[in-house]
PDB file of N, CA and C in Angstrom:
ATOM      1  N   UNK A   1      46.930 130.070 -18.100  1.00  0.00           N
ATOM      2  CA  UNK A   1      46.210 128.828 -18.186  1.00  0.00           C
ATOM      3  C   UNK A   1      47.195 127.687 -18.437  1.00  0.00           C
ATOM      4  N   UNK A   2      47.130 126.687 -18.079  1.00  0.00           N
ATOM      5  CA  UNK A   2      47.501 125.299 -18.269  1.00  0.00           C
ATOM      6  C   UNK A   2      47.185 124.955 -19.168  1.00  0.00           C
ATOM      7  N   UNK A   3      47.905 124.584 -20.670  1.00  0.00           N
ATOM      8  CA  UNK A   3      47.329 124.004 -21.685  1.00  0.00           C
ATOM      9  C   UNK A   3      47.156 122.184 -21.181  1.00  0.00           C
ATOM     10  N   UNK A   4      48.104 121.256 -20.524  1.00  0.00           N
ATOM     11  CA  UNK A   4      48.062 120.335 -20.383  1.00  0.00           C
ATOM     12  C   UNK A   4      48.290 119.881 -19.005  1.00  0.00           C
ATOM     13  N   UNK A   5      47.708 120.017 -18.248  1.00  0.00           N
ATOM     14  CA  UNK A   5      48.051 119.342 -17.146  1.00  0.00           C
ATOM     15  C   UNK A   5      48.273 118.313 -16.450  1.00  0.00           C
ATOM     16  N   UNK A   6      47.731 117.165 -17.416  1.00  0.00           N
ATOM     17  CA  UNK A   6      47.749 115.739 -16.930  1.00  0.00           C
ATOM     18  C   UNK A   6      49.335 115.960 -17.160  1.00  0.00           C
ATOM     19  N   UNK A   7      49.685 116.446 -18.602  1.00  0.00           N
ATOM     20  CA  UNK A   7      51.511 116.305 -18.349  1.00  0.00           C
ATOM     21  C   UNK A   7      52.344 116.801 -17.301  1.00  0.00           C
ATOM     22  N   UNK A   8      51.338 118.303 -16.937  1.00  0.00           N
ATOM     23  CA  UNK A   8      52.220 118.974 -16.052  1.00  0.00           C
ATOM     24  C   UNK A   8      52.646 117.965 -14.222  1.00  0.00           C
ATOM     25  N   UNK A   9      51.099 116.844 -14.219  1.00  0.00           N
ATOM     26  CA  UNK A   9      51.155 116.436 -13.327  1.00  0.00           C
ATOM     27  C   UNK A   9      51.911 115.209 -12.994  1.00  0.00           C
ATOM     28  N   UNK A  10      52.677 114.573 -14.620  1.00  0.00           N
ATOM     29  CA  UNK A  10      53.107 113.677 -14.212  1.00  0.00           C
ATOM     30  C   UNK A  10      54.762 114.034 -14.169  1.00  0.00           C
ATOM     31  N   UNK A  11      55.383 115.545 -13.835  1.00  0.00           N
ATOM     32  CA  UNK A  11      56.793 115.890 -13.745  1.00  0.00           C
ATOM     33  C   UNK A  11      56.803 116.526 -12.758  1.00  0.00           C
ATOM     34  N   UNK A  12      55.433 116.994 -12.076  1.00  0.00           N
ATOM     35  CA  UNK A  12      55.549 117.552 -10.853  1.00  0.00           C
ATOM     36  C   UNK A  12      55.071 117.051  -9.652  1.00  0.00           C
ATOM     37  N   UNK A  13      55.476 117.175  -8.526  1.00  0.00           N
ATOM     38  CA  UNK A  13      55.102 116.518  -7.549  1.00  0.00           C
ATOM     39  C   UNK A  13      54.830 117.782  -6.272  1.00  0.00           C
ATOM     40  N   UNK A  14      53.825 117.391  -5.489  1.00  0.00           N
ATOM     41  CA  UNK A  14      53.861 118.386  -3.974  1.00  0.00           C
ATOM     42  C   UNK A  14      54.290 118.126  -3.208  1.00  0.00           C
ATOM     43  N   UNK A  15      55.688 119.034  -2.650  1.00  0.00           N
ATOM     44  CA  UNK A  15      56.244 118.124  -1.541  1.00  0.00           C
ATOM     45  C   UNK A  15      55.248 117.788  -0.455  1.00  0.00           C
ATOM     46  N   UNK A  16      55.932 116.707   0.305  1.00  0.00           N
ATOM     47  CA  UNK A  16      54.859 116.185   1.802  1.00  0.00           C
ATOM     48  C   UNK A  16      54.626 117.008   2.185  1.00  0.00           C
ATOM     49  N   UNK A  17      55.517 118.204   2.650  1.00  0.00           N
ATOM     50  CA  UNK A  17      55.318 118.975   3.772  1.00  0.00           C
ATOM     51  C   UNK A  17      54.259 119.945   3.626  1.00  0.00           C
ATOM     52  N   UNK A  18      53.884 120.223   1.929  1.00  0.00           N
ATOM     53  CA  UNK A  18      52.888 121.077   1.889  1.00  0.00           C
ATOM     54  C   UNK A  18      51.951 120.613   2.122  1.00  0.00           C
ATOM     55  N   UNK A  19      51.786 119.115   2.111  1.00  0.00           N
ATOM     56  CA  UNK A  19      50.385 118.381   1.731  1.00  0.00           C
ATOM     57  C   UNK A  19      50.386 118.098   3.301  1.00  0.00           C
ATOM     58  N   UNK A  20      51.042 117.934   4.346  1.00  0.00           N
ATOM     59  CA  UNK A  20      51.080 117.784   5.709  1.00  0.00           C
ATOM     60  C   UNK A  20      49.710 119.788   6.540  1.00  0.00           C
ATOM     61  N   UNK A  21      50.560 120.590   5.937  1.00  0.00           N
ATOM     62  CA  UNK A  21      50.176 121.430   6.417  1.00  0.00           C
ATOM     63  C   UNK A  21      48.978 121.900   6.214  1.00  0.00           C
ATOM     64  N   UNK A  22      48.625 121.633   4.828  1.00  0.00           N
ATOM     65  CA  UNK A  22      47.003 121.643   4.755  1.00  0.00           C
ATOM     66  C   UNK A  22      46.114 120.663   5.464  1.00  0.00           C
ATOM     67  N   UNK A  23      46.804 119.753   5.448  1.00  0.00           N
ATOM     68  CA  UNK A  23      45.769 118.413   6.802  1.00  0.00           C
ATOM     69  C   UNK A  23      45.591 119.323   8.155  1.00  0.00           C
ATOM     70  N   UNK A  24      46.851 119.668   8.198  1.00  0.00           N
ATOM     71  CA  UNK A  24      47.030 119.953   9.581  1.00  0.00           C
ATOM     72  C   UNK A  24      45.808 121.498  10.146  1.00  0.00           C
ATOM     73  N   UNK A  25      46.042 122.338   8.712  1.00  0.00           N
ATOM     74  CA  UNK A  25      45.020 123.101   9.098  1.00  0.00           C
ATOM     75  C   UNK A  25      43.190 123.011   8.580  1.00  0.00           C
ATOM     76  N   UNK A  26      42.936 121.610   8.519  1.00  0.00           N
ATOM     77  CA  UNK A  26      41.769 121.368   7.926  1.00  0.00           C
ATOM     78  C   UNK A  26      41.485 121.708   6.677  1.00  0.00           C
ATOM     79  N   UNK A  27      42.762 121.925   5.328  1.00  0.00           N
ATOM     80  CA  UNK A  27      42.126 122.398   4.213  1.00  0.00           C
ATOM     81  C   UNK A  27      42.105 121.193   3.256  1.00  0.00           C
ATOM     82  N   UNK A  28      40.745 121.089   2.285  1.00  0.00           N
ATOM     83  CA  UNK A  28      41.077 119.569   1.659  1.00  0.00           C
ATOM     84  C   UNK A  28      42.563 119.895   0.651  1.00  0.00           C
ATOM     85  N   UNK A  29      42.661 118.896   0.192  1.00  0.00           N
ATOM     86  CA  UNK A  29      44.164 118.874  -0.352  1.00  0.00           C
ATOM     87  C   UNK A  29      43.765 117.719  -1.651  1.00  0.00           C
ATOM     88  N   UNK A  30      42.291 117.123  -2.054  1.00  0.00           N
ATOM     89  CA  UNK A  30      41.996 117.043  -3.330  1.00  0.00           C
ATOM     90  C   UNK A  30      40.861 117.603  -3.765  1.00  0.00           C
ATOM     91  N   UNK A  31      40.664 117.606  -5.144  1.00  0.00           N
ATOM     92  CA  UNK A  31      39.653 117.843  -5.474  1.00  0.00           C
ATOM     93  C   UNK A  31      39.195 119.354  -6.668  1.00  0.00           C
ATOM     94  N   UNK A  32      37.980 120.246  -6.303  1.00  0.00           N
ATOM     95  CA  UNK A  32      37.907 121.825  -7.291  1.00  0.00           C
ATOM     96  C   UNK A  32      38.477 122.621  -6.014  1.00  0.00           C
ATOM     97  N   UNK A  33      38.062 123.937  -6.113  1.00  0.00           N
ATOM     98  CA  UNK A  33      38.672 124.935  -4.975  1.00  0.00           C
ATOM     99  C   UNK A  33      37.537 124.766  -4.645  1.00  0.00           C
ATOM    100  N   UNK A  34      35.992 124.138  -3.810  1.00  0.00           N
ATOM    101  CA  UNK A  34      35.056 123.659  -3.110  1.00  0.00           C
ATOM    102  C   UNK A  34      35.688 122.956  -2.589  1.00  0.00           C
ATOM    103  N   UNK A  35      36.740 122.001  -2.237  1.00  0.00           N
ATOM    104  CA  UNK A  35      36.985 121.036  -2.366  1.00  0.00           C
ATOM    105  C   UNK A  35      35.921 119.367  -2.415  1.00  0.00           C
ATOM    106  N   UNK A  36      35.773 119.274  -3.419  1.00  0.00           N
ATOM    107  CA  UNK A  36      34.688 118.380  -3.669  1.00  0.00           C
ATOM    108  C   UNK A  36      35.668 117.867  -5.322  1.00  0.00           C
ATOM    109  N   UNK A  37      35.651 116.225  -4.786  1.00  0.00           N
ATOM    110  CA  UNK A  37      35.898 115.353  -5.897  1.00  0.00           C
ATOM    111  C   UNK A  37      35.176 115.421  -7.154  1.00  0.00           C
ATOM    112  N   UNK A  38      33.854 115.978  -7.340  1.00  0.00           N
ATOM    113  CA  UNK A  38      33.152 115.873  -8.444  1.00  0.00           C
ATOM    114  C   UNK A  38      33.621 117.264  -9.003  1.00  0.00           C
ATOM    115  N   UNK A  39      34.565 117.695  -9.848  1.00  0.00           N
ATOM    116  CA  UNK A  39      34.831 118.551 -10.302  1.00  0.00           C
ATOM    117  C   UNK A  39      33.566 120.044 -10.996  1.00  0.00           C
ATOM    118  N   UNK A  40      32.537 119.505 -11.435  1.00  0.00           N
ATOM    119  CA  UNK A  40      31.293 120.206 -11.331  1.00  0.00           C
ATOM    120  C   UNK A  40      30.258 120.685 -10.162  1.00  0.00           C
ATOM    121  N   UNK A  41      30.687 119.820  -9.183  1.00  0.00           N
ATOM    122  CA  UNK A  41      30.109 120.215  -7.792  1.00  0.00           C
ATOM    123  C   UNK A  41      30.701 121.549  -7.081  1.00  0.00           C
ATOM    124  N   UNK A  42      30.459 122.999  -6.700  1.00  0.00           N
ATOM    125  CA  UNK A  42      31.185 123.693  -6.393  1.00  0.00           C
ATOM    126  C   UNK A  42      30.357 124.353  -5.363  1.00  0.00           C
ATOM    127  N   UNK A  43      29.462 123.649  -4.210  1.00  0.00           N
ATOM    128  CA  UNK A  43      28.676 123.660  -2.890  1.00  0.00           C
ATOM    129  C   UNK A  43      30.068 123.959  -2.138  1.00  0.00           C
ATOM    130  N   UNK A  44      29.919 124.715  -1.497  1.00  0.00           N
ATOM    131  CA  UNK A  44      31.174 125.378  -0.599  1.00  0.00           C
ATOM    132  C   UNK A  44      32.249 126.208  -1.338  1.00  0.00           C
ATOM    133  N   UNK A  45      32.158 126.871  -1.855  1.00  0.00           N
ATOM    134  CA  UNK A  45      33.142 127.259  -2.409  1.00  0.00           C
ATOM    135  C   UNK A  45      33.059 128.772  -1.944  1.00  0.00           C
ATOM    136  N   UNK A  46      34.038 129.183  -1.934  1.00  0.00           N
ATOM    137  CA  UNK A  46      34.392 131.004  -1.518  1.00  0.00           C
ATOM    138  C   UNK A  46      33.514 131.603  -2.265  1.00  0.00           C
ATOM    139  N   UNK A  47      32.500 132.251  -1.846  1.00  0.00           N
ATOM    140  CA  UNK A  47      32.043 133.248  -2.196  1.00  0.00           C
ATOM    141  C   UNK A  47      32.363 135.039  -2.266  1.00  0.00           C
ATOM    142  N   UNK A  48      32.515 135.613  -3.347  1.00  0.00           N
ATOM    143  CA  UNK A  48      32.733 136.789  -3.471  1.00  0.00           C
ATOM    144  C   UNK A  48      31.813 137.992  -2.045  1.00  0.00           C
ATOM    145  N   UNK A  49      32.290 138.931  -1.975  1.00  0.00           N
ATOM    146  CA  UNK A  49      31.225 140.011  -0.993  1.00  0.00           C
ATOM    147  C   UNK A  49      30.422 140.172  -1.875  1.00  0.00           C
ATOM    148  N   UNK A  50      29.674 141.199  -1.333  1.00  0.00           N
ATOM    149  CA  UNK A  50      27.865 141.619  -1.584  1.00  0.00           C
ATOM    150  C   UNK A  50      28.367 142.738  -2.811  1.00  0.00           C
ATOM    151  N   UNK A  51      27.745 142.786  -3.496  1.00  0.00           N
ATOM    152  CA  UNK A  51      27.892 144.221  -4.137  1.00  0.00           C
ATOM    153  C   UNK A  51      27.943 145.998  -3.192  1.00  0.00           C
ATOM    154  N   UNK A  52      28.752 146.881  -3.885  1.00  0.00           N
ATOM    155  CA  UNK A  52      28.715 148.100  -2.976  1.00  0.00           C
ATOM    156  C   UNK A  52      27.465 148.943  -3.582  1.00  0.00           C
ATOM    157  N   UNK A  53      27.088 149.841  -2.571  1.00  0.00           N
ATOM    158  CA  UNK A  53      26.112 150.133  -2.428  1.00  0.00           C
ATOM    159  C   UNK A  53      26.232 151.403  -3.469  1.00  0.00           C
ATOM    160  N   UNK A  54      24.999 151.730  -4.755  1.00  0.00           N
ATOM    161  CA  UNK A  54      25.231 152.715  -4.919  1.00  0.00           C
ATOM    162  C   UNK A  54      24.915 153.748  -5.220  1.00  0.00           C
ATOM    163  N   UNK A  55      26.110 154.707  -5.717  1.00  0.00           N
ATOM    164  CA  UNK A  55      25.898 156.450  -5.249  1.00  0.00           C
ATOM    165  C   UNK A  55      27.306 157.039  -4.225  1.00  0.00           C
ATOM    166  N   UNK A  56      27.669 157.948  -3.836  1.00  0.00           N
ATOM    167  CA  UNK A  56      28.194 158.347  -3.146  1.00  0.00           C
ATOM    168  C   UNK A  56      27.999 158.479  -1.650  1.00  0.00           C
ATOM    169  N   UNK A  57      28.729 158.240  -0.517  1.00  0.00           N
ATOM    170  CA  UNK A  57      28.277 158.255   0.948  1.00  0.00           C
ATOM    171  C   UNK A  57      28.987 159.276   1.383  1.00  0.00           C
ATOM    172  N   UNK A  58      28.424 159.557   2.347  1.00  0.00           N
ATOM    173  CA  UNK A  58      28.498 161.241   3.202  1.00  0.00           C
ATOM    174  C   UNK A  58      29.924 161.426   2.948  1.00  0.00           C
ATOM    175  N   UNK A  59      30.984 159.754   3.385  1.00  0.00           N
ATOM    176  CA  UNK A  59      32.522 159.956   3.699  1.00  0.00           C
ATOM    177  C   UNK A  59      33.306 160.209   2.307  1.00  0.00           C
ATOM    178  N   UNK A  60      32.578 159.764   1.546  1.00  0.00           N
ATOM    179  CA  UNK A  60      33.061 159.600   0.435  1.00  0.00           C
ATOM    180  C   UNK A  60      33.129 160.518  -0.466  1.00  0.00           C
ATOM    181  N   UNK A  61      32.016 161.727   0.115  1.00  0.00           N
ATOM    182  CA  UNK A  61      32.053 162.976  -0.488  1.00  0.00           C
ATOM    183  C   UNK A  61      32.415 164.254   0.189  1.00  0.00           C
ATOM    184  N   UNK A  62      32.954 163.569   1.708  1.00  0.00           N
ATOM    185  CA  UNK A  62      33.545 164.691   2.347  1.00  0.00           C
ATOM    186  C   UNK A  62      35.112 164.383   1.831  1.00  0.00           C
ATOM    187  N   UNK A  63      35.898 163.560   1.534  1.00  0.00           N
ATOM    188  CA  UNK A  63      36.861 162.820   1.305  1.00  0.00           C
ATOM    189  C   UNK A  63      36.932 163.496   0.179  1.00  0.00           C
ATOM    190  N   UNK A  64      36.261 163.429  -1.308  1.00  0.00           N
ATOM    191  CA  UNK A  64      36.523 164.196  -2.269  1.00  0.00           C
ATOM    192  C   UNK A  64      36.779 165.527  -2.181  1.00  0.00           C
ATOM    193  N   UNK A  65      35.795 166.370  -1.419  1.00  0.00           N
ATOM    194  CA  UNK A  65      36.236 167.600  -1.466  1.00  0.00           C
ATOM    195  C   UNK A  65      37.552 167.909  -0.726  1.00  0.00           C
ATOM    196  N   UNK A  66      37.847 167.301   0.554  1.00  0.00           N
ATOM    197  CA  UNK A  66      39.320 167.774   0.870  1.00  0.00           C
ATOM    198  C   UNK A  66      40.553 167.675  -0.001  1.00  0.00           C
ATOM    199  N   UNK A  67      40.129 166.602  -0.608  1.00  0.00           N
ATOM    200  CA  UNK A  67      41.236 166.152  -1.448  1.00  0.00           C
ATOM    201  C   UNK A  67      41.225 167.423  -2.774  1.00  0.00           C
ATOM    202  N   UNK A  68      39.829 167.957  -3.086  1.00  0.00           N
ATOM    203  CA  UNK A  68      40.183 169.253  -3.984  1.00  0.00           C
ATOM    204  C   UNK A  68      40.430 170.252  -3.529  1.00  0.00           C
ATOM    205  N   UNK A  69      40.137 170.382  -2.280  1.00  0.00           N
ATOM    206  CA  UNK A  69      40.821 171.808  -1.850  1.00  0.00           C
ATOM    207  C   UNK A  69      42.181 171.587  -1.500  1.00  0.00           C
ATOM    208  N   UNK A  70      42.639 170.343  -1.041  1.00  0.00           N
ATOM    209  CA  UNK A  70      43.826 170.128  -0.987  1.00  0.00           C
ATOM    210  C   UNK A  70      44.688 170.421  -2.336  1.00  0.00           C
ATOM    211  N   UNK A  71      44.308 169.911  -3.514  1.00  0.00           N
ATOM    212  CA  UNK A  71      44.976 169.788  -4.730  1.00  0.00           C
ATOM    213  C   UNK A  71      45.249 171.603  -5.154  1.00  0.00           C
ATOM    214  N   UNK A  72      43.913 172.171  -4.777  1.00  0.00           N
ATOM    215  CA  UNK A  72      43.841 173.630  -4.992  1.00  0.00           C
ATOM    216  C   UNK A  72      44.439 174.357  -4.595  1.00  0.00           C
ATOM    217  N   UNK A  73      44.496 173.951  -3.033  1.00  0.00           N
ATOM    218  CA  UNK A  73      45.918 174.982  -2.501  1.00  0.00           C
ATOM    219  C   UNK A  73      47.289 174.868  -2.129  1.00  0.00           C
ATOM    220  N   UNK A  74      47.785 173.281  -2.923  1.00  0.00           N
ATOM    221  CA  UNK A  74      49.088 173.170  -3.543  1.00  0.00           C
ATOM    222  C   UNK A  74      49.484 174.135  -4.826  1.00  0.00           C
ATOM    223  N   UNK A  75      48.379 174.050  -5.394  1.00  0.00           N
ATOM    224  CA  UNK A  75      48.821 175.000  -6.872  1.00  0.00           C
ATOM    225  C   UNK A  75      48.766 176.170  -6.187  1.00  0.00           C
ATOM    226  N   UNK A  76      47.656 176.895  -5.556  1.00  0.00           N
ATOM    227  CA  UNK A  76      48.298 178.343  -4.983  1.00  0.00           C
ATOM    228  C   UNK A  76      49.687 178.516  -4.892  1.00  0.00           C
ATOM    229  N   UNK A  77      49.822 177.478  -3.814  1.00  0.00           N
ATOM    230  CA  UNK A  77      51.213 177.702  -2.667  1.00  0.00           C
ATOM    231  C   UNK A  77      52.175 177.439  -3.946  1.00  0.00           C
ATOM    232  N   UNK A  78      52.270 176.405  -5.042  1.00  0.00           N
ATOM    233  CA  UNK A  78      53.311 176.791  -6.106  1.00  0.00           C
ATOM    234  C   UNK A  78      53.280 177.803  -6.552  1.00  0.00           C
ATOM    235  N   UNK A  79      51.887 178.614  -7.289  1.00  0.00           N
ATOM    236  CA  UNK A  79      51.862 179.555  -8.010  1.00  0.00           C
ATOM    237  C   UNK A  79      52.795 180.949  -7.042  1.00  0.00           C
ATOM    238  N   UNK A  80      52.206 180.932  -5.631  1.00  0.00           N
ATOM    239  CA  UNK A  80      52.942 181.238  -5.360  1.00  0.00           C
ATOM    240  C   UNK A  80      54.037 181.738  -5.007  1.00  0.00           C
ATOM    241  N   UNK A  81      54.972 180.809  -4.815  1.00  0.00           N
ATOM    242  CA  UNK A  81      56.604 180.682  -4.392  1.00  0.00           C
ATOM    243  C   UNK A  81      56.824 180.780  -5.944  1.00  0.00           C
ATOM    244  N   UNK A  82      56.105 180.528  -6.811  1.00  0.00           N
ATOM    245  CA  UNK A  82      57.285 181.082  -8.315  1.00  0.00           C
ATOM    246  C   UNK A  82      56.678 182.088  -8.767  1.00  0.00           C
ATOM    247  N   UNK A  83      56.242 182.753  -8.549  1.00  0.00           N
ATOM    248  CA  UNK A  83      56.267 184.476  -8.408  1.00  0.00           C
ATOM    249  C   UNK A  83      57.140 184.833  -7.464  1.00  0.00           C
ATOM    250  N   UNK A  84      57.119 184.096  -6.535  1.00  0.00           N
ATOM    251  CA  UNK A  84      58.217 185.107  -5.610  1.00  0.00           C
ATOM    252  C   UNK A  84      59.125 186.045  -6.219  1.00  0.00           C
ATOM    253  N   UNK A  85      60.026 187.185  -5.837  1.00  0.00           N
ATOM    254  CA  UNK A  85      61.361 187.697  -6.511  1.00  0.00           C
ATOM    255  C   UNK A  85      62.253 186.906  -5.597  1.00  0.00           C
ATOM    256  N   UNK A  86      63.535 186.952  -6.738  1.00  0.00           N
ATOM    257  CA  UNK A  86      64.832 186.022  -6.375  1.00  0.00           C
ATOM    258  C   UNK A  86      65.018 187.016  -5.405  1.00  0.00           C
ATOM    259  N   UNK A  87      65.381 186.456  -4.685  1.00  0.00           N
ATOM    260  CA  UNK A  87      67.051 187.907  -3.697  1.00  0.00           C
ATOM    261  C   UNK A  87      68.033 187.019  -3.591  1.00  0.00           C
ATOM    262  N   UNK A  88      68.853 187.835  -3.867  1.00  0.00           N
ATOM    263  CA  UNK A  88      70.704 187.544  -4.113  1.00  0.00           C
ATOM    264  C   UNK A  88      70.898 187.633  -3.049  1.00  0.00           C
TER     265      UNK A  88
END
């Protein structure tokens, strides 16, 4: 967080070129992240996605199980190779 920013704003400056490139691609360049001068006004502003849906989905639970049989028959395949006998 910014404790003071009016100070921070009077030692820092944006160069042109940044403030060029946001014109250039239509983004406002004053204002909240709505961009809207009334700092309480926030009509346009990025909205988050939808919430996920929930419970588990078909992929999501075919996905788990490979991943445990996967995990399962790494430990075999260690258990395994360290039983093996050495040969010299």
């Amino acid at each position: 967080m910014v404790e003071a920013p009016l100070e921070m704003q009077k030692s820092m400056k944006i160069p042109g070129d940044h403030i060029s490139q946001c014109k250039g691609a239509g983004l406002p360049t004053e204002g909240n992240a709505a961009g809207n001068t009334d700092f309480l006004d926030l009509r346009g502003e990025n909205r988050s996605p939808g919430r996920l849906p929930s419970g588990f989905t078909a992929r999501g639970i075919m996905a788990l199980v490979f991943s445990c049989i996967s995990g399962i028959l790494g430990l075999v395949v260690i258990a395994w190779y360290g039983m093996a006998e050495i040969k010299s």
